[in-house]
N, C-alpha and C. Protein backbone atom coordinates (compact mmCIF):
# COMPACT_ATOMS: atom_id res chain seq x y z
N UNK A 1 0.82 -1.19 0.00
CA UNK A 1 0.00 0.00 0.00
C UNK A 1 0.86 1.25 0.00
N UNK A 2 0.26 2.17 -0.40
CA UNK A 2 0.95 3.64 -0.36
C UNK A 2 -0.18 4.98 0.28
N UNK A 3 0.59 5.31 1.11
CA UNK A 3 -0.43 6.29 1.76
C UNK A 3 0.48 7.85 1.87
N UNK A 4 -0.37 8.48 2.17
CA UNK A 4 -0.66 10.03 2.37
C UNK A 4 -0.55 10.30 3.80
N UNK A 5 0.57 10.00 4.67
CA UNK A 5 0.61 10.05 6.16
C UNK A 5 0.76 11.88 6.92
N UNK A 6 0.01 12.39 7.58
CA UNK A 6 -0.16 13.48 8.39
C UNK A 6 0.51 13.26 9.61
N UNK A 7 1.10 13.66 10.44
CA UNK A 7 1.62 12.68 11.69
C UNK A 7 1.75 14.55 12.87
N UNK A 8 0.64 14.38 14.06
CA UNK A 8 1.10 15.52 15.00
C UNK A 8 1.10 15.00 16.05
N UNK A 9 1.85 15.38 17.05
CA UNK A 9 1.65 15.15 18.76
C UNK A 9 2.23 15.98 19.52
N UNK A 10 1.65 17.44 19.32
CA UNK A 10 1.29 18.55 20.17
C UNK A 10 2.54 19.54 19.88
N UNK A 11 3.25 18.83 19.88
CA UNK A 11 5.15 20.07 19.59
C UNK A 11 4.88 20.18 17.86
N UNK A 12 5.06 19.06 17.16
CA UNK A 12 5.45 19.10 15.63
C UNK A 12 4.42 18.01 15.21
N UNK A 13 4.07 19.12 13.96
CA UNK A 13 3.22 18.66 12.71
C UNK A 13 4.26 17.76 11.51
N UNK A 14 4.06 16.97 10.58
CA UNK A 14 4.31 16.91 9.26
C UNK A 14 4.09 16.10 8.80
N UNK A 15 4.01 16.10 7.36
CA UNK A 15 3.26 14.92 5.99
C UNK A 15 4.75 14.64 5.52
N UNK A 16 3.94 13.38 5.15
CA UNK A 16 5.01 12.48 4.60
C UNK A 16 4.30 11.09 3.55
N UNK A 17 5.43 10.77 2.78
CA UNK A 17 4.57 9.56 1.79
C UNK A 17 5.03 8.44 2.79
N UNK A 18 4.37 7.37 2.59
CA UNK A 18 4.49 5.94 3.41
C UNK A 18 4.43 5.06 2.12
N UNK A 19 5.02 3.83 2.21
CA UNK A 19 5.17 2.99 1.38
C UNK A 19 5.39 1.48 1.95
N UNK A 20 4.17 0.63 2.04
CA UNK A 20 4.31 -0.59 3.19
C UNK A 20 4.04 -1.80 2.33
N UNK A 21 5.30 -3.32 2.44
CA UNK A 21 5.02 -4.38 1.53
C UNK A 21 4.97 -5.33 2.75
N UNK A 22 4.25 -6.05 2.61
CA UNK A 22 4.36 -7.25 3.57
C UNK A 22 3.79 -8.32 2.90
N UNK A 23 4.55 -9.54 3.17
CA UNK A 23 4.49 -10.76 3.36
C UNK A 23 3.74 -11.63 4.46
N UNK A 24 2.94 -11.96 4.07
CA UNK A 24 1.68 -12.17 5.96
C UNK A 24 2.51 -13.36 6.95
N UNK A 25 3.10 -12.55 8.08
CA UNK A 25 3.17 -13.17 9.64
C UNK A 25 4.95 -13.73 8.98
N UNK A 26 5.53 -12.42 7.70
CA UNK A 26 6.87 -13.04 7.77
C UNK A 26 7.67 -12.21 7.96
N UNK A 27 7.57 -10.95 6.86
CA UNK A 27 8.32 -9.91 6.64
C UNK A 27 7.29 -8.48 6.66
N UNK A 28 7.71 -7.11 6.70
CA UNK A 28 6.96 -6.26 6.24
C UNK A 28 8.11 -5.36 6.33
N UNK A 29 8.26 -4.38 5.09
CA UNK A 29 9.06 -3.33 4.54
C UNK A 29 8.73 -1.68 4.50
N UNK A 30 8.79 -0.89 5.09
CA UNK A 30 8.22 0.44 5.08
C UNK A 30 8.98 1.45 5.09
N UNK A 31 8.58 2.21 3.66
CA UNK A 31 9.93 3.13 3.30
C UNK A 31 8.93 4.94 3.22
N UNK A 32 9.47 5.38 4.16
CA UNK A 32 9.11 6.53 4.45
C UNK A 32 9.74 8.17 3.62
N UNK A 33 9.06 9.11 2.48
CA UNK A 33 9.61 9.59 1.98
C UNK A 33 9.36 11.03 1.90
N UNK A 34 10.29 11.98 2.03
CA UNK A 34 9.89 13.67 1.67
C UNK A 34 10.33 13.79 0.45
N UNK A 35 8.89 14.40 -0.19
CA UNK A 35 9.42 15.39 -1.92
C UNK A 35 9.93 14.10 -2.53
N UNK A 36 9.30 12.84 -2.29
CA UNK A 36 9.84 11.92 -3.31
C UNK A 36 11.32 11.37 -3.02
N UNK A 37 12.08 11.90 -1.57
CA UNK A 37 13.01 11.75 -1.24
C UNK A 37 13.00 10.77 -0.39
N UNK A 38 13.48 9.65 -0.57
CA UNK A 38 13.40 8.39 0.80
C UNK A 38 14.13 8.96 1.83
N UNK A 39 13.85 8.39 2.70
CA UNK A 39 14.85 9.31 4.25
C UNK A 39 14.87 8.21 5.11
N UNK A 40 14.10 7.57 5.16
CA UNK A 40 13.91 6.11 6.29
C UNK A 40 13.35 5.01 5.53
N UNK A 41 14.14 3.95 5.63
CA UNK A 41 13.60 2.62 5.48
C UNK A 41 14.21 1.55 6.69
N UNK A 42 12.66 0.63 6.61
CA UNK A 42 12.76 -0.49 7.83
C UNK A 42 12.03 -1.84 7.22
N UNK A 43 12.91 -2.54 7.93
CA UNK A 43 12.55 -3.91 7.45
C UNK A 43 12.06 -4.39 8.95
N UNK A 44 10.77 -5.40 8.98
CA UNK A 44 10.17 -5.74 10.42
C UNK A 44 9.82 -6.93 10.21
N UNK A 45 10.34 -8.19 10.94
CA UNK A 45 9.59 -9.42 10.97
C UNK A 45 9.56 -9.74 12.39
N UNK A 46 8.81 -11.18 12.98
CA UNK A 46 8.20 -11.15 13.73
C UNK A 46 9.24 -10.60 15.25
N UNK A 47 10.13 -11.19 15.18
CA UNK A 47 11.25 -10.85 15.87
C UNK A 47 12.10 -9.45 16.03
N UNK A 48 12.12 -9.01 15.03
CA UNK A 48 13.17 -7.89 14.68
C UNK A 48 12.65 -6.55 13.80
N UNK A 49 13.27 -5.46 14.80
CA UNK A 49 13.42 -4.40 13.30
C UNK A 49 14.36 -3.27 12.62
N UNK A 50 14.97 -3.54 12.01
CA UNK A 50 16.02 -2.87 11.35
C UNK A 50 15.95 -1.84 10.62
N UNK A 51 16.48 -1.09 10.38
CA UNK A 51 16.17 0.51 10.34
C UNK A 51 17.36 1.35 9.04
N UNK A 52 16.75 1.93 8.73
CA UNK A 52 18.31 2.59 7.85
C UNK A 52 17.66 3.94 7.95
N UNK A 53 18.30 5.18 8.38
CA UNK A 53 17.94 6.36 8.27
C UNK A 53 18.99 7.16 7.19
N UNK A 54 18.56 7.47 6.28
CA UNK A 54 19.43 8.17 4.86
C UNK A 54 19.47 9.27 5.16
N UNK A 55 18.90 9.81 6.34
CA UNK A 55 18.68 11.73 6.44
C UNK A 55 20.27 11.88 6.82
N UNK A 56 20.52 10.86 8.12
CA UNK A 56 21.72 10.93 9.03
C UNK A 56 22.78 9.74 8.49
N UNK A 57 22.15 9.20 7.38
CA UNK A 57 22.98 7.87 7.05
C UNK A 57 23.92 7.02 7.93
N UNK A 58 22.81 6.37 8.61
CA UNK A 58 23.23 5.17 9.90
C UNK A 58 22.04 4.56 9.63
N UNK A 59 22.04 3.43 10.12
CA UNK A 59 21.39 2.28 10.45
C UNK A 59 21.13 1.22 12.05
N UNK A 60 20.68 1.01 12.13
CA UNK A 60 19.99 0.12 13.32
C UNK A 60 19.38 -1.67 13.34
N UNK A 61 19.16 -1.85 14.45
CA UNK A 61 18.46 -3.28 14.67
C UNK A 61 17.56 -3.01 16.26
N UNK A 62 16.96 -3.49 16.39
CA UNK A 62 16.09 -3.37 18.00
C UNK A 62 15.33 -4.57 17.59
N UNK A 63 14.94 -5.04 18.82
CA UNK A 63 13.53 -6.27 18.68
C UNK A 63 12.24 -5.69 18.19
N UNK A 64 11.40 -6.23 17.77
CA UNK A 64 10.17 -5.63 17.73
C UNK A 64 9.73 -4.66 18.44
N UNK A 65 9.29 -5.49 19.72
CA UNK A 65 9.16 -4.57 21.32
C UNK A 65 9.76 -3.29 21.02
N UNK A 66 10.84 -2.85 20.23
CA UNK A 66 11.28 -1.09 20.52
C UNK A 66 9.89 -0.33 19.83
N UNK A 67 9.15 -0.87 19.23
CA UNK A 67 7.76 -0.11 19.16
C UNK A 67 6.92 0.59 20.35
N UNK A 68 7.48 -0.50 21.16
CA UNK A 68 6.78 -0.07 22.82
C UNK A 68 7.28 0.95 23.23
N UNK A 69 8.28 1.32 22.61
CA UNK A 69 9.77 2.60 23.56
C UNK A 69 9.42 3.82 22.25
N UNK A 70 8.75 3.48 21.31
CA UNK A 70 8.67 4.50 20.33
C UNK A 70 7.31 4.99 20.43
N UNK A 71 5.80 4.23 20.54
CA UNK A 71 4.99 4.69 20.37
C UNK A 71 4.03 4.46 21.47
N UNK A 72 4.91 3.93 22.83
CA UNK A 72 3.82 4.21 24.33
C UNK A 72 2.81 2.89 24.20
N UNK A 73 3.13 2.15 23.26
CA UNK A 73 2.23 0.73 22.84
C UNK A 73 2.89 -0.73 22.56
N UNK A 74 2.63 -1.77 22.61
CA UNK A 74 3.23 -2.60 22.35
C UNK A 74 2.25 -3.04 20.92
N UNK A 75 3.66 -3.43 19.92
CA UNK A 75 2.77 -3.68 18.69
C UNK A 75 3.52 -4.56 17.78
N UNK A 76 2.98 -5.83 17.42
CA UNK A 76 3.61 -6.38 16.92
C UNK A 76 3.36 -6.26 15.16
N UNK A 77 4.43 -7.12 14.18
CA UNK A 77 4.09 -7.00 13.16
C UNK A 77 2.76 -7.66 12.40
N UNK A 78 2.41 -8.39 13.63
CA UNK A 78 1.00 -9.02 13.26
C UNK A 78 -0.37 -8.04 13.50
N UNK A 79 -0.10 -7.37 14.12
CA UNK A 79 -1.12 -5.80 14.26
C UNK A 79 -1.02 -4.95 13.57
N UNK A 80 0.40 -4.83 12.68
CA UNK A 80 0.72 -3.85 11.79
C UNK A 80 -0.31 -4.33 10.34
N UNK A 81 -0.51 -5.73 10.25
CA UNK A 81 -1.05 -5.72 8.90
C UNK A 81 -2.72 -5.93 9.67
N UNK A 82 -3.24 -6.05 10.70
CA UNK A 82 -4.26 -6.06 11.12
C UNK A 82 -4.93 -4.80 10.86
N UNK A 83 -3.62 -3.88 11.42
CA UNK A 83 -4.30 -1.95 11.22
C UNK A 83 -4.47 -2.06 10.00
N UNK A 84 -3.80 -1.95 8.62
CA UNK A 84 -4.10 -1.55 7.46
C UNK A 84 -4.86 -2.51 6.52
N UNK A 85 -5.03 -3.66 7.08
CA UNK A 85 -6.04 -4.60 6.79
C UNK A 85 -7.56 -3.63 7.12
N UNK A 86 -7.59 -3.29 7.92
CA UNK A 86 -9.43 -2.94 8.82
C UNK A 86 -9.50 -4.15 9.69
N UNK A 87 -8.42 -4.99 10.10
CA UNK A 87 -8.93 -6.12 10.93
C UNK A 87 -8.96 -5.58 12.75
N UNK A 88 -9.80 -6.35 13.05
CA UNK A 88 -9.67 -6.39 14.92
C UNK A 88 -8.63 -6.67 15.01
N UNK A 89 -7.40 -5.55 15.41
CA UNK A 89 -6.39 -5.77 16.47
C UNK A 89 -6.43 -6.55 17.62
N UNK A 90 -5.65 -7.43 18.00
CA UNK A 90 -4.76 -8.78 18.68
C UNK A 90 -6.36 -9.56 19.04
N UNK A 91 -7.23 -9.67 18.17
CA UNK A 91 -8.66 -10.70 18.51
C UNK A 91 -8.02 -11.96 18.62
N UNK A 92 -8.82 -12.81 19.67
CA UNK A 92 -8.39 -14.10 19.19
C UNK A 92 -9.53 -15.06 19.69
N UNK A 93 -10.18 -15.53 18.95
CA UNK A 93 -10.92 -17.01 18.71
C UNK A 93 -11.71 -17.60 20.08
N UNK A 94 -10.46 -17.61 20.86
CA UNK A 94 -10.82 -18.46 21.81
C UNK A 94 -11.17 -17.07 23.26
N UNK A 95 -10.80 -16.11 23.08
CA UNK A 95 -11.08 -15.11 23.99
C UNK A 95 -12.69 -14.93 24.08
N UNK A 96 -13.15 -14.36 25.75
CA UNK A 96 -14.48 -14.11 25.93
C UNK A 96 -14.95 -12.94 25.38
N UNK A 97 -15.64 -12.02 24.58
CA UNK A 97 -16.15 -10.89 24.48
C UNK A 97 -17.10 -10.44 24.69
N UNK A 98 -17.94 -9.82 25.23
CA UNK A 98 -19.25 -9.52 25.25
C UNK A 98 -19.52 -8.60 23.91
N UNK A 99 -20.98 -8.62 23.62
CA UNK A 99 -21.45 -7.87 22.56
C UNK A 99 -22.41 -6.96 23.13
N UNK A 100 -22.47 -5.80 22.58
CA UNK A 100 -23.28 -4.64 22.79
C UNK A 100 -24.14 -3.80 21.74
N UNK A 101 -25.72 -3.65 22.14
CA UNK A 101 -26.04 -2.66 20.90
C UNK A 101 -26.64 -1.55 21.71
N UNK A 102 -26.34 -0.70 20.92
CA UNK A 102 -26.81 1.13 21.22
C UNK A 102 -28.06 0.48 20.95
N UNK A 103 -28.65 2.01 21.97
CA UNK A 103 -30.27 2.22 22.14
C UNK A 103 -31.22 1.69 20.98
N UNK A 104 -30.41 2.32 19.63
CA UNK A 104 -31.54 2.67 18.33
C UNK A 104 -31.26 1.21 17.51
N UNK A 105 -29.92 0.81 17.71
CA UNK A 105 -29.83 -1.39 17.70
C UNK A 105 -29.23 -0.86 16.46
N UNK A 106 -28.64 0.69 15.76
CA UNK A 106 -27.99 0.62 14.70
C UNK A 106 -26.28 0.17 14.75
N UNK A 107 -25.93 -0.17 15.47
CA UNK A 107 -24.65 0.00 15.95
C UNK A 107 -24.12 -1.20 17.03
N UNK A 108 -23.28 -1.41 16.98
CA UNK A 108 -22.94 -2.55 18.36
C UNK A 108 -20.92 -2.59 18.37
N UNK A 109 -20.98 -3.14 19.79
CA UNK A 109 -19.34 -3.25 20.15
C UNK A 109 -19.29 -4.64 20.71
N UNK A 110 -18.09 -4.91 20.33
CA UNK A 110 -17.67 -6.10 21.11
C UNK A 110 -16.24 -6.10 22.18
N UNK A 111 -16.71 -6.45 23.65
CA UNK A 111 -15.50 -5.49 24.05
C UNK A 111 -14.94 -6.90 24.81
N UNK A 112 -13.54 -7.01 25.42
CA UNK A 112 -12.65 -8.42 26.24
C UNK A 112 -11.71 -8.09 26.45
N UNK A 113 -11.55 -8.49 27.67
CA UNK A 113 -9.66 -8.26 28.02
C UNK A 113 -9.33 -9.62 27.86
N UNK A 114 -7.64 -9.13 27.57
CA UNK A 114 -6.83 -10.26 27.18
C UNK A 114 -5.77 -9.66 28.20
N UNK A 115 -5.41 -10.69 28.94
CA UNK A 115 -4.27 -10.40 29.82
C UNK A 115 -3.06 -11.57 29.23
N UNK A 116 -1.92 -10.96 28.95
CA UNK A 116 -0.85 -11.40 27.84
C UNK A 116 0.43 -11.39 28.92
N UNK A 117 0.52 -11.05 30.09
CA UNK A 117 1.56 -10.24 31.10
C UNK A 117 0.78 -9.22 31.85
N UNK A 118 0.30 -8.38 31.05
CA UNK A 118 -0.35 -7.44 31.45
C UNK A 118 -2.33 -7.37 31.08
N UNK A 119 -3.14 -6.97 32.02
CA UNK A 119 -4.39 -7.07 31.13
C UNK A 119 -4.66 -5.65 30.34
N UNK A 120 -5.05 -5.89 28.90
CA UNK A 120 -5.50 -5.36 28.32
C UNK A 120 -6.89 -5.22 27.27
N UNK A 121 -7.39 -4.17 27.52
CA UNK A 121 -9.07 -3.88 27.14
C UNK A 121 -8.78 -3.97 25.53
N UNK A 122 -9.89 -4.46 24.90
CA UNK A 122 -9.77 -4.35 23.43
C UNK A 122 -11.47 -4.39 23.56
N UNK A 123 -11.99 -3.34 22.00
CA UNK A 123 -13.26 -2.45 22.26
C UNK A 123 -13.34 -2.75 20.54
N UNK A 124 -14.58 -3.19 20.03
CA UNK A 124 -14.34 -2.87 18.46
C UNK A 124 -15.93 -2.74 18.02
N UNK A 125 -16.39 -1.73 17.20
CA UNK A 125 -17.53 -0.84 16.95
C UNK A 125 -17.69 -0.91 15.54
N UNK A 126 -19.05 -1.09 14.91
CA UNK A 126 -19.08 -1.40 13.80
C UNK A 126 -20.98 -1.23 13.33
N UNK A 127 -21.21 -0.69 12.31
CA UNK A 127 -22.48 -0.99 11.79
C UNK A 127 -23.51 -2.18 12.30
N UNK A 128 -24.41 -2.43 12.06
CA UNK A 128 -25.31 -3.91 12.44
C UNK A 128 -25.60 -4.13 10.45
N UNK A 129 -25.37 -2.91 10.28
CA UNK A 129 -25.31 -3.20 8.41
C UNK A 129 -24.59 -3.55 7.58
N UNK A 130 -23.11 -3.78 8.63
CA UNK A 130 -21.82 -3.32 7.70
C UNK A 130 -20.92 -4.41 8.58
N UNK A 131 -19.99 -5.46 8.20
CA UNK A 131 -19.31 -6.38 8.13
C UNK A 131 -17.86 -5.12 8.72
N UNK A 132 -18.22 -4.46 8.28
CA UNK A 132 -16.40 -3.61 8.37
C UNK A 132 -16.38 -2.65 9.79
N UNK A 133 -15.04 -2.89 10.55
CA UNK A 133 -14.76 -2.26 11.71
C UNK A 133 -15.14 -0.51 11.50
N UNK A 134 -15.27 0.01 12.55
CA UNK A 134 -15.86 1.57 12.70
C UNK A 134 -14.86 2.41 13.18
N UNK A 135 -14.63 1.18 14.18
CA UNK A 135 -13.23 2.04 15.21
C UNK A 135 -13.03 0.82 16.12
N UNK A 136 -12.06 1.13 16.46
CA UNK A 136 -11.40 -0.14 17.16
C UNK A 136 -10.64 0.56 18.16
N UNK A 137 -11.15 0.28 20.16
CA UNK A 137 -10.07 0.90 20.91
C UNK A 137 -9.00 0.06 21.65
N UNK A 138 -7.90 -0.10 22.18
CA UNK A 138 -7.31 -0.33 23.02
C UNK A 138 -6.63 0.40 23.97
N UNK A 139 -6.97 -0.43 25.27
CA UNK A 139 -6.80 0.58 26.72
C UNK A 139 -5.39 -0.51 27.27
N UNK A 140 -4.25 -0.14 27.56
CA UNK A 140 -4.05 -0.32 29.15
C UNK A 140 -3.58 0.42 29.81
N UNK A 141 -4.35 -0.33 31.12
CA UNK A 141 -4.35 0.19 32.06
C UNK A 141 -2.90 0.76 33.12
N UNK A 142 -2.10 -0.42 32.83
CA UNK A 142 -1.04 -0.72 32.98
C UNK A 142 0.10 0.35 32.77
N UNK A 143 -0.02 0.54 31.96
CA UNK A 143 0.64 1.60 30.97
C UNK A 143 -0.04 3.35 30.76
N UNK A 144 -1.30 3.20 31.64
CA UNK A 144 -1.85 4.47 30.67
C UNK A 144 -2.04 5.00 29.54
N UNK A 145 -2.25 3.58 28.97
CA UNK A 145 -1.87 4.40 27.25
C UNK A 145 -3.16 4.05 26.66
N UNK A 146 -3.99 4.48 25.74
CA UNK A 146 -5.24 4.56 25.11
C UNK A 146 -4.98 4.28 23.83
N UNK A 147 -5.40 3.42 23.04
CA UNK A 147 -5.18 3.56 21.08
C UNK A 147 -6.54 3.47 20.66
N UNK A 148 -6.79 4.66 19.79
CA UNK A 148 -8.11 4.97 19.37
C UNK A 148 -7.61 4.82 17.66
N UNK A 149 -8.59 3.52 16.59
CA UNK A 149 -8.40 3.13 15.37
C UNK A 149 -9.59 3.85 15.02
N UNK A 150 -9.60 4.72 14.17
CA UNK A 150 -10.97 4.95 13.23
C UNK A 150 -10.89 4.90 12.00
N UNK A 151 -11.92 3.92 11.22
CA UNK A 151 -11.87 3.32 9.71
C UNK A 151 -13.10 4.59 9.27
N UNK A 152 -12.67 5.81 8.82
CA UNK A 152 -13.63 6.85 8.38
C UNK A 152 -13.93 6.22 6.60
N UNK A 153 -12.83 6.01 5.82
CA UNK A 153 -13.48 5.85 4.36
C UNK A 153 -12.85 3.95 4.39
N UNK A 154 -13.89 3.24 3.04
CA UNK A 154 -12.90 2.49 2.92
C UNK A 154 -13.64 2.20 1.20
N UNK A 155 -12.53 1.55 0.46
CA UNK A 155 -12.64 1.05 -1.16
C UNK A 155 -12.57 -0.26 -1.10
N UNK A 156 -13.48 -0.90 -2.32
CA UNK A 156 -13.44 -2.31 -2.94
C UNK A 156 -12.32 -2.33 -3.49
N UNK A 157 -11.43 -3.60 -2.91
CA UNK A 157 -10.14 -3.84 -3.81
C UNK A 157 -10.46 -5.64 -4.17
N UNK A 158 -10.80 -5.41 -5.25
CA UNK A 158 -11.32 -7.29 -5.49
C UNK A 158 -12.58 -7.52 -4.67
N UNK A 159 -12.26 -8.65 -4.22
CA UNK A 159 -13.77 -9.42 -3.21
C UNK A 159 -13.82 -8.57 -1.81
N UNK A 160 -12.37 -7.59 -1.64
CA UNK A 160 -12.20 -7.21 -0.18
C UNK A 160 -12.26 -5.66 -0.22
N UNK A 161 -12.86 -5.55 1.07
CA UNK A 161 -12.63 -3.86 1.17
C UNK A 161 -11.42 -3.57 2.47
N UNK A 162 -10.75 -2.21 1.66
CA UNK A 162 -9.60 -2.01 2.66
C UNK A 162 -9.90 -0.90 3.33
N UNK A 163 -9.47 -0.34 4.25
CA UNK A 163 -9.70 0.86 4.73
C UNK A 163 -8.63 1.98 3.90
N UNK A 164 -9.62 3.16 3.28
CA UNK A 164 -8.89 3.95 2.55
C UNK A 164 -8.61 5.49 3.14
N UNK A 165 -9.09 5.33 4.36
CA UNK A 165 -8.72 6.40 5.34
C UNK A 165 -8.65 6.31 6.98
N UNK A 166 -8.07 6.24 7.19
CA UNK A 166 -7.24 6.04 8.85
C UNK A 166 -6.62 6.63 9.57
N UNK A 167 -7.57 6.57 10.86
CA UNK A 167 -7.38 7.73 11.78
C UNK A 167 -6.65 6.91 13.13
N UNK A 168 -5.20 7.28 13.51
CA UNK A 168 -5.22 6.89 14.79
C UNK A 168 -4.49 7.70 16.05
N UNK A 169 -4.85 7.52 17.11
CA UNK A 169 -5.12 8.46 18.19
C UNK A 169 -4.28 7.82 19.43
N UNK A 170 -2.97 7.92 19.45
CA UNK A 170 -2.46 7.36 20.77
C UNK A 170 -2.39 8.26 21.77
N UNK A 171 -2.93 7.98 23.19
CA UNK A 171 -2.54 8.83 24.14
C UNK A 171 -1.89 8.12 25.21
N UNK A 172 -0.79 8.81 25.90
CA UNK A 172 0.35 8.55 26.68
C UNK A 172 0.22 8.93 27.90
N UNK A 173 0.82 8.82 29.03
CA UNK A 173 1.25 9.58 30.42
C UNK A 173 2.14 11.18 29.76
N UNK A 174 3.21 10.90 28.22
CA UNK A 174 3.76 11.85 27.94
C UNK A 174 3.35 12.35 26.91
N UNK A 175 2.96 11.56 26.27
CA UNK A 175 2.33 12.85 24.93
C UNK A 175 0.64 12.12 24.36
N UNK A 176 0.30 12.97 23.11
CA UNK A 176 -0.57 12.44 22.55
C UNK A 176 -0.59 12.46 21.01
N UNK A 177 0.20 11.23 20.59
CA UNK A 177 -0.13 11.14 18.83
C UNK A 177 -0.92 11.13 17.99
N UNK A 178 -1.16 11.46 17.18
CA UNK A 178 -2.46 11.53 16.10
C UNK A 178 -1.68 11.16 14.09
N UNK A 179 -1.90 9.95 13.79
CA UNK A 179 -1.45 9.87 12.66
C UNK A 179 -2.68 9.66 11.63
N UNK A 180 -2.93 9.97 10.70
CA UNK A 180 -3.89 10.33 9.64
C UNK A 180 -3.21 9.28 8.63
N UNK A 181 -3.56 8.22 7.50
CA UNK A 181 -3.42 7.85 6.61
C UNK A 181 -4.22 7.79 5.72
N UNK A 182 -3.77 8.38 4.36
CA UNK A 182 -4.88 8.11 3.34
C UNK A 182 -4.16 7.36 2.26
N UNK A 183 -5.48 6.57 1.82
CA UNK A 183 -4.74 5.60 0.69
C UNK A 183 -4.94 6.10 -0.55
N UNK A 184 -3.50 5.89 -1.27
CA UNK A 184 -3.46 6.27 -2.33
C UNK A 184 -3.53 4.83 -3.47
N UNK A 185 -2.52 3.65 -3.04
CA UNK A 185 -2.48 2.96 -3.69
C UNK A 185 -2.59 1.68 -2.96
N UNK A 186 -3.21 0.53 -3.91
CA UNK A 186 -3.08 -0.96 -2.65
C UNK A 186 -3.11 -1.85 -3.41
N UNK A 187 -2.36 -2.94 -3.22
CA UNK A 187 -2.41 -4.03 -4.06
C UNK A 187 -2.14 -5.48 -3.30
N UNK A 188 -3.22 -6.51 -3.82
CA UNK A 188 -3.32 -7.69 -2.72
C UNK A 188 -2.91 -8.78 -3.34
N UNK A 189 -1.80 -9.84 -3.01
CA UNK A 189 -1.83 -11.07 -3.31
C UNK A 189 -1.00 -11.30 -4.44
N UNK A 190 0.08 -9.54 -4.76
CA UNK A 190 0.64 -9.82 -5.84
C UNK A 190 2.63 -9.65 -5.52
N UNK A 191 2.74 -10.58 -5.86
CA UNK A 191 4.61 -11.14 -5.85
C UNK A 191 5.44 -9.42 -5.63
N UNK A 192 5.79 -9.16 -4.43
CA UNK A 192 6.68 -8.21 -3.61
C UNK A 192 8.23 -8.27 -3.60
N UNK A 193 8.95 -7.79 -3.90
CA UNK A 193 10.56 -8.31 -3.35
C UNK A 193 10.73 -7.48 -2.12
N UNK A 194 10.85 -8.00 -0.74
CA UNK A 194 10.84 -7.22 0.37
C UNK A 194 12.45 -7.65 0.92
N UNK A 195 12.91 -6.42 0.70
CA UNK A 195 14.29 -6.66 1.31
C UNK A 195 14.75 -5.10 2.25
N UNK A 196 15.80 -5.11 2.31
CA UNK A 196 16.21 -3.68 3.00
C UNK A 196 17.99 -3.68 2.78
N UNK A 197 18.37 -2.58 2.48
CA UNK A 197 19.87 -2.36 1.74
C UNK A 197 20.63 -1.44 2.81
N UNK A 198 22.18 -1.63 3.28
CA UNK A 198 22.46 -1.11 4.21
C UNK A 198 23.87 -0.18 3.32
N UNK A 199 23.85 0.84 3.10
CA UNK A 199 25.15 0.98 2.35
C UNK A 199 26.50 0.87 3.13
N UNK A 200 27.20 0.76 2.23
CA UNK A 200 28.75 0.20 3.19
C UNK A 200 29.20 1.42 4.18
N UNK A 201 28.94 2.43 3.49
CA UNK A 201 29.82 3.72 4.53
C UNK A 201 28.69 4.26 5.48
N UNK A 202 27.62 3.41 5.88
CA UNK A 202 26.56 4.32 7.28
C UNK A 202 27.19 3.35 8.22
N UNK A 203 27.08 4.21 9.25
CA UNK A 203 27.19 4.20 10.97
C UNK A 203 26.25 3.36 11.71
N UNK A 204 26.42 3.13 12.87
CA UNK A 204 25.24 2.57 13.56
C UNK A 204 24.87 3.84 14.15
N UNK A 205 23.44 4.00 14.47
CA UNK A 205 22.96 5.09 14.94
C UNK A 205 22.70 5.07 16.02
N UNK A 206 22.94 6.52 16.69
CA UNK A 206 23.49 6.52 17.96
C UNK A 206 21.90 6.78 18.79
């Protein structure tokens, strides 16, 4: 997919192009660009994520988990294609949920904690007309941290609809993020080369 990313949290505003390939539950590639200028690329699988920054030309490695130290959340690469899927973030099968409908019965949530180490609330809101997520929250408590998903537009791509506009809302003990994605381009089920290139003369970044 290729999106139209807005990104503020209270000090600094700015847009930027996004560019995301993934391979499901192996690899995923995301190359971040100004004016058509790449500046960051990262390679993420389930374990690991590696980093090349071209602004400062150095490069990196961290576990997954450094998502937790970057965005006040823990997030794996299996949530990463869940968000831009429209899927329920970390659902699982065998978990209890209760279901809920508003007064007028147009609307309903399904809400469950999953305690993983820590317990955490997961909240997901949706039409009684419409198969496709509305908004999707996650709370912990633990952490203080809030993630608010909102699926405002979405397009037919084949048999599937993707979400073609995405709103998300992290709030912290220290700050509060707000990233905007709009889709520009998406393509499903078709042969990717996902790699990541380290040039010989970058640094490790400090």
């Amino acid at each position: 997919g290729k999106y139209t990313t807005n990104y503020s949290d209270g000090s600094r505003s700015f847009s930027f192009k996004t560019s995301l390939k993934c391979s499901k539950d192996s690899a995923l590639n995301a190359l971040v660009s100004f004016a058509s200028i790449p500046i960051f690329n990262a390679l993420a699988t389930p374990d690991s994520l590696i980093y090349v920054n071209k602004k400062d030309r150095c490069y990196g490695k961290q576990p997954i988990a450094s998502f937790k130290e970057l965005l006040g959340v823990e997030l794996s690469m299996k949530n990463i294609q869940e968000l831009f899927l429209g899927l329920p973030l970390g659902y699982k099968d065998s978990a209890l949920y209760t279901n809920e409908f508003n007064a007028l019965g147009d609307s309903t949530t399904m809400s469950g904690i999953l305690d993983g180490g820590k317990p955490i609330e997961y909240r997901y809101g949706s039409s009684v007309k419409s198969p496709r997520l509305a908004w999707q929250r996650l709370v912990s408590p633990e952490d203080s941290t809030e993630v608010l998903v909102q699926y405002d537009q979405w397009v037919k791509h084949g048999l599937m609809d993707v979400p073609s506009l995405i709103h998300v809302s992290i709030k912290t003990k220290e700050q509060n993020i707000r990233v905007i994605f709009t889709y520009n381009k998406f393509e499903l089920n078709s042969p990717q080369e996902i790699y990541i290139q380290i040039p010989d003369d970058y640094a490790p970044c400090k």
